[in-house]
PDB file of N, CA and C in Angstrom:
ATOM      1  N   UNK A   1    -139.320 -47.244 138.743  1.00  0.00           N
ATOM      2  CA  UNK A   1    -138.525 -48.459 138.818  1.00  0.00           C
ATOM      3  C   UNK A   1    -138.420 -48.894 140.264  1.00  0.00           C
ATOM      4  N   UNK A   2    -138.738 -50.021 140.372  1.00  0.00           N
ATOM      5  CA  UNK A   2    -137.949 -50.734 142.071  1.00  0.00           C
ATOM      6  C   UNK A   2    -137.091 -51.857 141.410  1.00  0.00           C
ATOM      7  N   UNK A   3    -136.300 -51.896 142.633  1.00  0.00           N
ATOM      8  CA  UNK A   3    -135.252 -53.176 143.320  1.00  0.00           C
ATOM      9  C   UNK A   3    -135.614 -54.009 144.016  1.00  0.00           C
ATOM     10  N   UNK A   4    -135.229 -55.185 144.201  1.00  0.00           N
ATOM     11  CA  UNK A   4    -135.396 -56.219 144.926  1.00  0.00           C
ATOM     12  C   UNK A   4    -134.485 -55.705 146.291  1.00  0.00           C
ATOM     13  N   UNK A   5    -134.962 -55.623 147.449  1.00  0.00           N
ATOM     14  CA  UNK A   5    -134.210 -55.238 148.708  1.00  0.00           C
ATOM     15  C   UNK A   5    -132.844 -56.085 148.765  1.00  0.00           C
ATOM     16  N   UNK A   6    -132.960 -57.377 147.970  1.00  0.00           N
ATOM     17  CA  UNK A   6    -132.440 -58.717 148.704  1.00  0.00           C
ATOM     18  C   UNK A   6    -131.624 -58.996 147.343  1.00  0.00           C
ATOM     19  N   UNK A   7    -132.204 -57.949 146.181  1.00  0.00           N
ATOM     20  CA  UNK A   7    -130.820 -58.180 145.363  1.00  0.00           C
ATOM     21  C   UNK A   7    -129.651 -56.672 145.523  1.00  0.00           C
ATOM     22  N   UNK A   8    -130.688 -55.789 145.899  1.00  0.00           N
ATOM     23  CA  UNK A   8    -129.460 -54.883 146.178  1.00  0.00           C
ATOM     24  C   UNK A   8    -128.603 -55.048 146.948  1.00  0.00           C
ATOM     25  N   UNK A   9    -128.723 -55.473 148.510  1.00  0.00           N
ATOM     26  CA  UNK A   9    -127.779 -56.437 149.368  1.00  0.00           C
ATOM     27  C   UNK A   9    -126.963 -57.380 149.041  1.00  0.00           C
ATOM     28  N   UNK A  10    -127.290 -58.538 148.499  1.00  0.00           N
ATOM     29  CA  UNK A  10    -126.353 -59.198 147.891  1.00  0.00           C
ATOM     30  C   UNK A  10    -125.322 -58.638 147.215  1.00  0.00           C
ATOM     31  N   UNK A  11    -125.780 -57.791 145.673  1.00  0.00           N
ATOM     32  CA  UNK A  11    -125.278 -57.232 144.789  1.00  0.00           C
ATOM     33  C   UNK A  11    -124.221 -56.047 145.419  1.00  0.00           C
ATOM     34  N   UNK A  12    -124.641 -55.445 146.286  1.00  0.00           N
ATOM     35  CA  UNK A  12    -123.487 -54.886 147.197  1.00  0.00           C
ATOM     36  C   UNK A  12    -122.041 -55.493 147.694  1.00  0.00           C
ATOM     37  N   UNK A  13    -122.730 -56.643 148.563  1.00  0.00           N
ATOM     38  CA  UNK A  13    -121.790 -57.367 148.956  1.00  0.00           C
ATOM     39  C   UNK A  13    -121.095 -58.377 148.042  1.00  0.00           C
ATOM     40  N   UNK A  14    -121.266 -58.577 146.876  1.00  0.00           N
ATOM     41  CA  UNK A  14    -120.156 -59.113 146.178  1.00  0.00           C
ATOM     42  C   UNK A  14    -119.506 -58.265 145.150  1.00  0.00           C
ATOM     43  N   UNK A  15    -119.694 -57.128 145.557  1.00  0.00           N
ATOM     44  CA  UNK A  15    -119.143 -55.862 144.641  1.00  0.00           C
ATOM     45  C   UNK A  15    -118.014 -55.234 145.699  1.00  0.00           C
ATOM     46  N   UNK A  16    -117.981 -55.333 146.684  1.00  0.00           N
ATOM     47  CA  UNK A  16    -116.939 -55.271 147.583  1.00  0.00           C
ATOM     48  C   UNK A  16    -117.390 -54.155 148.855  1.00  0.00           C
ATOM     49  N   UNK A  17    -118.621 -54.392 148.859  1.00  0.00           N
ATOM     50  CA  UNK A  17    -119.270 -53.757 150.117  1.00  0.00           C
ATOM     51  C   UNK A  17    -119.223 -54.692 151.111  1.00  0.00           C
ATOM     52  N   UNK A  18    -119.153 -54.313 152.319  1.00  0.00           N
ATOM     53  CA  UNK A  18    -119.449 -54.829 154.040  1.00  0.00           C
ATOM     54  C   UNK A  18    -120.298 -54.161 154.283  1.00  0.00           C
ATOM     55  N   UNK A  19    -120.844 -55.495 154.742  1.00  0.00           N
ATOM     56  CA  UNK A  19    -122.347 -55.176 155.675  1.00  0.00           C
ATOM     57  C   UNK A  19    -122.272 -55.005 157.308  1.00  0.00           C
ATOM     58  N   UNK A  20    -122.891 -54.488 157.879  1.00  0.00           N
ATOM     59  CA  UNK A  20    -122.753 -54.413 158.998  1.00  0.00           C
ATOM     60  C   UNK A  20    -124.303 -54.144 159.420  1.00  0.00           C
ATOM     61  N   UNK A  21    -125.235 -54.909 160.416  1.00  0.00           N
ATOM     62  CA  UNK A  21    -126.371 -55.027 160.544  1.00  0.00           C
ATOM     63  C   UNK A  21    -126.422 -53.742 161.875  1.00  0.00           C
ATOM     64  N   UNK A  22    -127.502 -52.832 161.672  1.00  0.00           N
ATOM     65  CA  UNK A  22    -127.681 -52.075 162.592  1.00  0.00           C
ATOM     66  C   UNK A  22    -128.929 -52.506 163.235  1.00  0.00           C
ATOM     67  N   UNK A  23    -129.709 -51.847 164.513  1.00  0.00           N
ATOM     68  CA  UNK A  23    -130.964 -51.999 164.936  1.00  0.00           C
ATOM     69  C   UNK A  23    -132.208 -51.852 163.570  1.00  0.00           C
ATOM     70  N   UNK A  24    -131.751 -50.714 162.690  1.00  0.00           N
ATOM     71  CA  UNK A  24    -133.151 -50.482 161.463  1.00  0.00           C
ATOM     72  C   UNK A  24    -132.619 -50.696 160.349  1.00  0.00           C
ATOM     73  N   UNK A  25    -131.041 -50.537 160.567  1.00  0.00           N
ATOM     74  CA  UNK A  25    -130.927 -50.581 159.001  1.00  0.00           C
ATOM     75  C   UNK A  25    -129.282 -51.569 158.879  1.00  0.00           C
ATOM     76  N   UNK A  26    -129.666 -51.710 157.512  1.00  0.00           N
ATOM     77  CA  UNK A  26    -128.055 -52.160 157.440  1.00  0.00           C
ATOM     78  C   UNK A  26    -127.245 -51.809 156.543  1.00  0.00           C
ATOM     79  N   UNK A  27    -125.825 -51.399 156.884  1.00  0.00           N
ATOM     80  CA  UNK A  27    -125.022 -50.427 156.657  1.00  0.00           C
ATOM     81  C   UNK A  27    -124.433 -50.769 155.930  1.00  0.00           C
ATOM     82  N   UNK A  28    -123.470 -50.417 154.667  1.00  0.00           N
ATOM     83  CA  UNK A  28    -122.802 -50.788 153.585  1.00  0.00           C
ATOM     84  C   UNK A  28    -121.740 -50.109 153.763  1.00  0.00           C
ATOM     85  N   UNK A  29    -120.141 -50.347 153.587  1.00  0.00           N
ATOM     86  CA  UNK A  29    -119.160 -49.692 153.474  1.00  0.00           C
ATOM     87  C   UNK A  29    -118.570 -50.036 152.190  1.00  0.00           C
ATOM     88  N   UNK A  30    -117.790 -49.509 151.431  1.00  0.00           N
ATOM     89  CA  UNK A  30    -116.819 -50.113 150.084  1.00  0.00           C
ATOM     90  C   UNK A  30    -115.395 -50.679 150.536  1.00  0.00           C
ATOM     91  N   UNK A  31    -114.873 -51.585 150.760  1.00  0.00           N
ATOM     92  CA  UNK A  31    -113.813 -51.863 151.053  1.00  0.00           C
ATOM     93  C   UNK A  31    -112.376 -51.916 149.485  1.00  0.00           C
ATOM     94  N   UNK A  32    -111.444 -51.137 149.590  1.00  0.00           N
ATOM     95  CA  UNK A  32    -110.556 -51.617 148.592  1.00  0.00           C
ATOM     96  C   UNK A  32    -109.291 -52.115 149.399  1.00  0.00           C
ATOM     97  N   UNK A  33    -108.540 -53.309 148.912  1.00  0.00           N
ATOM     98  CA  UNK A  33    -107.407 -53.616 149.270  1.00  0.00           C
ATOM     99  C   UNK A  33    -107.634 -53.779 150.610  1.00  0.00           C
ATOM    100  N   UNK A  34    -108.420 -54.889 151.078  1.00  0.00           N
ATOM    101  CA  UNK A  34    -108.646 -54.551 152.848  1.00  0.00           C
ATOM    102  C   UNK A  34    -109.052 -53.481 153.572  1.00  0.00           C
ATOM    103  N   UNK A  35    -109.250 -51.689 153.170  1.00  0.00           N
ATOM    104  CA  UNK A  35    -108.776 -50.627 153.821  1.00  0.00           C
ATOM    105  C   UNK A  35    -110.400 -50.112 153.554  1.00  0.00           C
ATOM    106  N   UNK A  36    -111.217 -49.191 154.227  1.00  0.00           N
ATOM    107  CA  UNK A  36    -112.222 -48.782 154.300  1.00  0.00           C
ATOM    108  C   UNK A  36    -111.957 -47.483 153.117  1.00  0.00           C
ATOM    109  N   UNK A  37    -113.132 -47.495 152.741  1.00  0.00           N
ATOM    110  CA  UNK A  37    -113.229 -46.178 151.929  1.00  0.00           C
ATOM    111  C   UNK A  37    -114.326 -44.863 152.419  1.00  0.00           C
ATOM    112  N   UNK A  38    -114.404 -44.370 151.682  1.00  0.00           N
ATOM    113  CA  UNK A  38    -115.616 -43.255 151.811  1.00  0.00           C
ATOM    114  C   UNK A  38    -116.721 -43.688 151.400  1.00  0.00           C
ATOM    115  N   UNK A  39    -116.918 -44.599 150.195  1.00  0.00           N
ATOM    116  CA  UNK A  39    -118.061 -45.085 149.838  1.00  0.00           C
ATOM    117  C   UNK A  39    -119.201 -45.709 151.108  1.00  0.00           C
ATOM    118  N   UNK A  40    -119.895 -45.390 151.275  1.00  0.00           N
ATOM    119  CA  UNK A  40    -121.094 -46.139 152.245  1.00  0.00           C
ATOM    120  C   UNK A  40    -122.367 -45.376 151.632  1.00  0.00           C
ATOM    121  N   UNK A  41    -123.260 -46.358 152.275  1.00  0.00           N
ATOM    122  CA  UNK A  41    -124.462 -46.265 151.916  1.00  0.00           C
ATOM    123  C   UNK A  41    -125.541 -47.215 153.055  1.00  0.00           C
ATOM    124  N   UNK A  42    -126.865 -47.235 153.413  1.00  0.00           N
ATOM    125  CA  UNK A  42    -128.015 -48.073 153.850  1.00  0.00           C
ATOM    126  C   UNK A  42    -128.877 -48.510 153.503  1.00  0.00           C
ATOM    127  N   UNK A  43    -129.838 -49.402 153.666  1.00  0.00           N
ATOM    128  CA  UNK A  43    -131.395 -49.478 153.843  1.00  0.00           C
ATOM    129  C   UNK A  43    -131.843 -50.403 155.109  1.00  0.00           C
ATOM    130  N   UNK A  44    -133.048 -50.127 154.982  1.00  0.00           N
ATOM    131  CA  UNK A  44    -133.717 -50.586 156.228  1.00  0.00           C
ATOM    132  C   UNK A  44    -133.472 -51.981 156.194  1.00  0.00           C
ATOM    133  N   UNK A  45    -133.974 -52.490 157.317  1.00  0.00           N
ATOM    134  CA  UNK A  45    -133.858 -54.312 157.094  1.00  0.00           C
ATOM    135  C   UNK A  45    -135.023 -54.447 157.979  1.00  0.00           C
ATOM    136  N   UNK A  46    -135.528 -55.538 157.626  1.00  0.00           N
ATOM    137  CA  UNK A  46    -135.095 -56.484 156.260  1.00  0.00           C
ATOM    138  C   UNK A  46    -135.243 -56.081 155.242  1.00  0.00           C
ATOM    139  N   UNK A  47    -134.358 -56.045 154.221  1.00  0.00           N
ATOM    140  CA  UNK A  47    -134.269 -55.719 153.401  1.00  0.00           C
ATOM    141  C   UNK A  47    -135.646 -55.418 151.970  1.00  0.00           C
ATOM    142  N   UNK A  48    -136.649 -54.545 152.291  1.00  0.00           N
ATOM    143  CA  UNK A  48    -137.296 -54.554 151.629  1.00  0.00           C
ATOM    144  C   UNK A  48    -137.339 -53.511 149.666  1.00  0.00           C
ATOM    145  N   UNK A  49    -138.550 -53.649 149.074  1.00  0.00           N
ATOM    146  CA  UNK A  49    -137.972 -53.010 147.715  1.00  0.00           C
ATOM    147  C   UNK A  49    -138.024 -51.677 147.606  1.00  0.00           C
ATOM    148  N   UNK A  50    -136.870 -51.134 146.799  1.00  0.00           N
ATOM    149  CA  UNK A  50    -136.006 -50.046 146.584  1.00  0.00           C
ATOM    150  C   UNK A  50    -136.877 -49.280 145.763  1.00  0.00           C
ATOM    151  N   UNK A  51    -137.235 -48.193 145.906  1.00  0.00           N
ATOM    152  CA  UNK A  51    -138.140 -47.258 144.635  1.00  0.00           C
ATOM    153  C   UNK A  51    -137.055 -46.137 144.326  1.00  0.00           C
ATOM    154  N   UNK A  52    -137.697 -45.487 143.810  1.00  0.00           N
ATOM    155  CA  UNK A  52    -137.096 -44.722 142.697  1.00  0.00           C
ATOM    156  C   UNK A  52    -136.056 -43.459 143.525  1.00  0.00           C
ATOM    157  N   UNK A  53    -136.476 -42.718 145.024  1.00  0.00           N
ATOM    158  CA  UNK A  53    -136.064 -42.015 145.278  1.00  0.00           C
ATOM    159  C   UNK A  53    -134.852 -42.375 146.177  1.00  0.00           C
ATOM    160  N   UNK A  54    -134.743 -43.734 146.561  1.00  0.00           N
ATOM    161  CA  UNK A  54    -134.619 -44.027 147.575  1.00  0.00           C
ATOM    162  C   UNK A  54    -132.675 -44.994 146.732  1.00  0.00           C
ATOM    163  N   UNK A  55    -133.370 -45.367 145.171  1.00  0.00           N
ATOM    164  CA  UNK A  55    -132.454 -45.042 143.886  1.00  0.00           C
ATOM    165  C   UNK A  55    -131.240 -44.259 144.075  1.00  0.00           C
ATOM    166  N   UNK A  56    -132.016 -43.323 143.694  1.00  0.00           N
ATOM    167  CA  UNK A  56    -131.251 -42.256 143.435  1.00  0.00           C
ATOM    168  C   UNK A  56    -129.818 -42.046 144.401  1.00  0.00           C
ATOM    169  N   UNK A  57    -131.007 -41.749 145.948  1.00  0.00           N
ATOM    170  CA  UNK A  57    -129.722 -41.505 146.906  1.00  0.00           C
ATOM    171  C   UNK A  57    -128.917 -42.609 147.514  1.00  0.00           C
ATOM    172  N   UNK A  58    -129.401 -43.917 147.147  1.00  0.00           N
ATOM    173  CA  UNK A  58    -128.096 -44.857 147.539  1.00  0.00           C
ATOM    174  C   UNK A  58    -127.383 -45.207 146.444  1.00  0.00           C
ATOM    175  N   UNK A  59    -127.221 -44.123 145.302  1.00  0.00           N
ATOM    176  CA  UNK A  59    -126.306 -44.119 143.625  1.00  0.00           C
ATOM    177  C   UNK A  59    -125.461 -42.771 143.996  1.00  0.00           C
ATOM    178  N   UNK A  60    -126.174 -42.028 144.833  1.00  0.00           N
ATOM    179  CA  UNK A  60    -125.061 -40.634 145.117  1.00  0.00           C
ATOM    180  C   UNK A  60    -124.559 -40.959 145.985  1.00  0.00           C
ATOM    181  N   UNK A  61    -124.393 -41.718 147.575  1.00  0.00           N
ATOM    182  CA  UNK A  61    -124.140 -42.101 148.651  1.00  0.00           C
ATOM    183  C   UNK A  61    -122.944 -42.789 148.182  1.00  0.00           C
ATOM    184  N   UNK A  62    -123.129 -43.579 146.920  1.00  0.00           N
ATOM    185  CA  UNK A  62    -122.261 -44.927 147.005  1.00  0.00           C
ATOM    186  C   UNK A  62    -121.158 -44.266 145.427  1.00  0.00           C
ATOM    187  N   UNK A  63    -121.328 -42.814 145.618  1.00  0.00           N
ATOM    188  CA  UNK A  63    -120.406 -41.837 144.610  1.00  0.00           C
ATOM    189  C   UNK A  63    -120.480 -42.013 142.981  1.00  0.00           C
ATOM    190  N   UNK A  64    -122.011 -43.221 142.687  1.00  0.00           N
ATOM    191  CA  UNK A  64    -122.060 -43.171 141.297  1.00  0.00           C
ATOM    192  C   UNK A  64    -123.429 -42.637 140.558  1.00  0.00           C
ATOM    193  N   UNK A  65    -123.406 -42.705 139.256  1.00  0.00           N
ATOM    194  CA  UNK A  65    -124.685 -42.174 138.431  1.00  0.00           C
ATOM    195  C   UNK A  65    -125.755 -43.129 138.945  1.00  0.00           C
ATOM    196  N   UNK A  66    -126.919 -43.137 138.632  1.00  0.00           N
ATOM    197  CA  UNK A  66    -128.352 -44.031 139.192  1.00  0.00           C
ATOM    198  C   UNK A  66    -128.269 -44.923 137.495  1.00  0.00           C
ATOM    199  N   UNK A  67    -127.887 -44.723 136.787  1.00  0.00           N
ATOM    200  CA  UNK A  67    -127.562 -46.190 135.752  1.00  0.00           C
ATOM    201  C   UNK A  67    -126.570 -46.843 135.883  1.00  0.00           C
ATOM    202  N   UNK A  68    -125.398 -46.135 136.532  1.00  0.00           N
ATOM    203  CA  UNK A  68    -124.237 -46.839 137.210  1.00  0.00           C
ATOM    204  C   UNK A  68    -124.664 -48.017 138.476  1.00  0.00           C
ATOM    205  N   UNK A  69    -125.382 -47.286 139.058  1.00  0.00           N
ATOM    206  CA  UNK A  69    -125.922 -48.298 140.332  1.00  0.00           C
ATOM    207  C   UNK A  69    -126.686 -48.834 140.225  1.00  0.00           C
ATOM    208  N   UNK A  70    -127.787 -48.851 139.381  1.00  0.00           N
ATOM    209  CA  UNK A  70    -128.400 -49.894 138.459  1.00  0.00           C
ATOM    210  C   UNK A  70    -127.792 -51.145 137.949  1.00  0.00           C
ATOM    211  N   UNK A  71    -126.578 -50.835 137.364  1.00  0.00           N
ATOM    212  CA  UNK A  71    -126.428 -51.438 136.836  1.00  0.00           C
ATOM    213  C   UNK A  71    -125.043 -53.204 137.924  1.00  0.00           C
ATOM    214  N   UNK A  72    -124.826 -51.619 138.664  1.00  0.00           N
ATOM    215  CA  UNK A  72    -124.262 -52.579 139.836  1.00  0.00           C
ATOM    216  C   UNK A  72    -125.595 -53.676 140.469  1.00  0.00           C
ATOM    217  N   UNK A  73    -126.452 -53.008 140.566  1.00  0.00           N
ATOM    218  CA  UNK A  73    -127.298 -54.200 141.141  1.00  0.00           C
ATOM    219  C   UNK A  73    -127.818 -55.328 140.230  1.00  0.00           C
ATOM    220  N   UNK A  74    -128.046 -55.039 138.977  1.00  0.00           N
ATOM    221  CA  UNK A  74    -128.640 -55.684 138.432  1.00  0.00           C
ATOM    222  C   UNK A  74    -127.184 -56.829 137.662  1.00  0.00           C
ATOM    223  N   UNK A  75    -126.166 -56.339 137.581  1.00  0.00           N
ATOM    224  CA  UNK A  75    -124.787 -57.499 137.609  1.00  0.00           C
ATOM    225  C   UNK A  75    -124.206 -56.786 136.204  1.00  0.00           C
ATOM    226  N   UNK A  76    -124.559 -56.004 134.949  1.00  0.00           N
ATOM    227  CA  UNK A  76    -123.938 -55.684 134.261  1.00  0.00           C
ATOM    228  C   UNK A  76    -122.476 -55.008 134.615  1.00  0.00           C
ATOM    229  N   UNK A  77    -122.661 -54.573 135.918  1.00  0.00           N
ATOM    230  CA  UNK A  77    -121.167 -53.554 136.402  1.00  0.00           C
ATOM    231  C   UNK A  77    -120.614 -54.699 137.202  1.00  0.00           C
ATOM    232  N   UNK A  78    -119.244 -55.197 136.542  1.00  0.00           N
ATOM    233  CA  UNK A  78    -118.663 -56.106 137.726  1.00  0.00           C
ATOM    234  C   UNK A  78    -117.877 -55.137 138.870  1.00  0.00           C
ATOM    235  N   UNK A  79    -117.445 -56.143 140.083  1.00  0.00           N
ATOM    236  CA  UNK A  79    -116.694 -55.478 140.847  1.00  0.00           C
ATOM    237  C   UNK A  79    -115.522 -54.869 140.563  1.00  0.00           C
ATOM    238  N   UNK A  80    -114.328 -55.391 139.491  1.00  0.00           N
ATOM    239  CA  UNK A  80    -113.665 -54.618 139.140  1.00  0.00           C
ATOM    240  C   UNK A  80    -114.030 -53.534 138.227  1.00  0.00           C
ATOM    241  N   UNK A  81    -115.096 -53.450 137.159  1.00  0.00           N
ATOM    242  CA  UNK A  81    -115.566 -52.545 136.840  1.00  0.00           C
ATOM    243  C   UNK A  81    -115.894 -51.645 138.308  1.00  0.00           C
ATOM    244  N   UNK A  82    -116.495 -51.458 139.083  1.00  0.00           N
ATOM    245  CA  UNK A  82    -116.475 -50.834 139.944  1.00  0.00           C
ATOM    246  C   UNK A  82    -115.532 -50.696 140.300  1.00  0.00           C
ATOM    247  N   UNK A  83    -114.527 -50.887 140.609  1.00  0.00           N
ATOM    248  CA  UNK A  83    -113.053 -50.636 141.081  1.00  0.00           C
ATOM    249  C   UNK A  83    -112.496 -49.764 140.103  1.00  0.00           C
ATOM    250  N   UNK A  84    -112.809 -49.992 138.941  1.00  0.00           N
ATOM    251  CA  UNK A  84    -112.074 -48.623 137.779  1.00  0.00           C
ATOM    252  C   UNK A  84    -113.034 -47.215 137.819  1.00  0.00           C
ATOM    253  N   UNK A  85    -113.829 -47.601 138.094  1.00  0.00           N
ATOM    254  CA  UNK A  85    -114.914 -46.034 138.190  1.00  0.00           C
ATOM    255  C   UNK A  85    -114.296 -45.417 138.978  1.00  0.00           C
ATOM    256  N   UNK A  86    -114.360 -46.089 140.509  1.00  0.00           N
ATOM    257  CA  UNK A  86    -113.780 -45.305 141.654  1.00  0.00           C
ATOM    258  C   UNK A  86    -112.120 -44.558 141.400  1.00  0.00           C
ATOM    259  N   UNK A  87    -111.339 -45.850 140.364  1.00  0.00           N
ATOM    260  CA  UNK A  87    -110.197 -44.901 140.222  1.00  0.00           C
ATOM    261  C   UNK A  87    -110.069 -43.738 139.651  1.00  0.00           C
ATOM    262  N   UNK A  88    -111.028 -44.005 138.694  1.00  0.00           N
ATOM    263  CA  UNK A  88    -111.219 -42.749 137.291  1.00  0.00           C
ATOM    264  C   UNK A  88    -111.729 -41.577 137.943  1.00  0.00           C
ATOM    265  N   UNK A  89    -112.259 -41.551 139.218  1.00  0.00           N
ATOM    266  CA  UNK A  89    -112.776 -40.749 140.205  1.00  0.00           C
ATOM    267  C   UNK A  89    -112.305 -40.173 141.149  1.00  0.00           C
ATOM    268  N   UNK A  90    -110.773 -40.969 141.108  1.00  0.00           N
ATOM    269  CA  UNK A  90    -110.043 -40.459 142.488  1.00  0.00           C
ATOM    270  C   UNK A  90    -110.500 -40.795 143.293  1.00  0.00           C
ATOM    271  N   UNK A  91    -111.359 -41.615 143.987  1.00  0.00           N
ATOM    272  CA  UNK A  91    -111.773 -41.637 144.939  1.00  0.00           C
ATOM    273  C   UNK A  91    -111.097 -42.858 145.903  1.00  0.00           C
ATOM    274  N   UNK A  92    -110.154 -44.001 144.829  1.00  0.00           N
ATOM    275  CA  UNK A  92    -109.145 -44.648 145.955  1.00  0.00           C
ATOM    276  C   UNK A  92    -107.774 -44.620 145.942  1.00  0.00           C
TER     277      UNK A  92
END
């Protein structure tokens, strides 16, 4: 399976990630309620397409299953759906 570089970016950032552009890559944080979380994650930029391994570890990075983060990119998982995972997780 690949991703579109340029839909995983987007799809990040209206799921309640911040971007922050580095020299190679650009950086993803999860923001809840204004306040930074643990969630982060990268890829290179410009944003090119996502394969399978590369999957995986920005679905563990970003604390969910690789059909979970699938599904975040592809729009079936809304942002508040993402916001209840993370609770069900403890993680905010």
């Amino acid at each position: 399976m690949e991703l579109k570089g340029t839909l995983v970016n987007q799809s990040l950032i209206d799921k309640g990630f911040k971007a922050k552009e580095g020299s190679k890559h650009i950086f993803y944080q999860y923001y809840s309620d204004g306040k930074k979380t643990i969630m982060t994650t990268f890829m290179s930029r410009p944003p090119s397409p996502i394969g399978d391994k590369l999957i995986s570890k920005m679905a563990t990075q970003t604390k969910l299953s690789r059909p979970q983060f699938i599904d975040l990119v592809k729009c079936p998982l809304t942002k508040e759906g993402l916001r209840e995972i993370y609770e069900k997780k403890e993680l905010l």
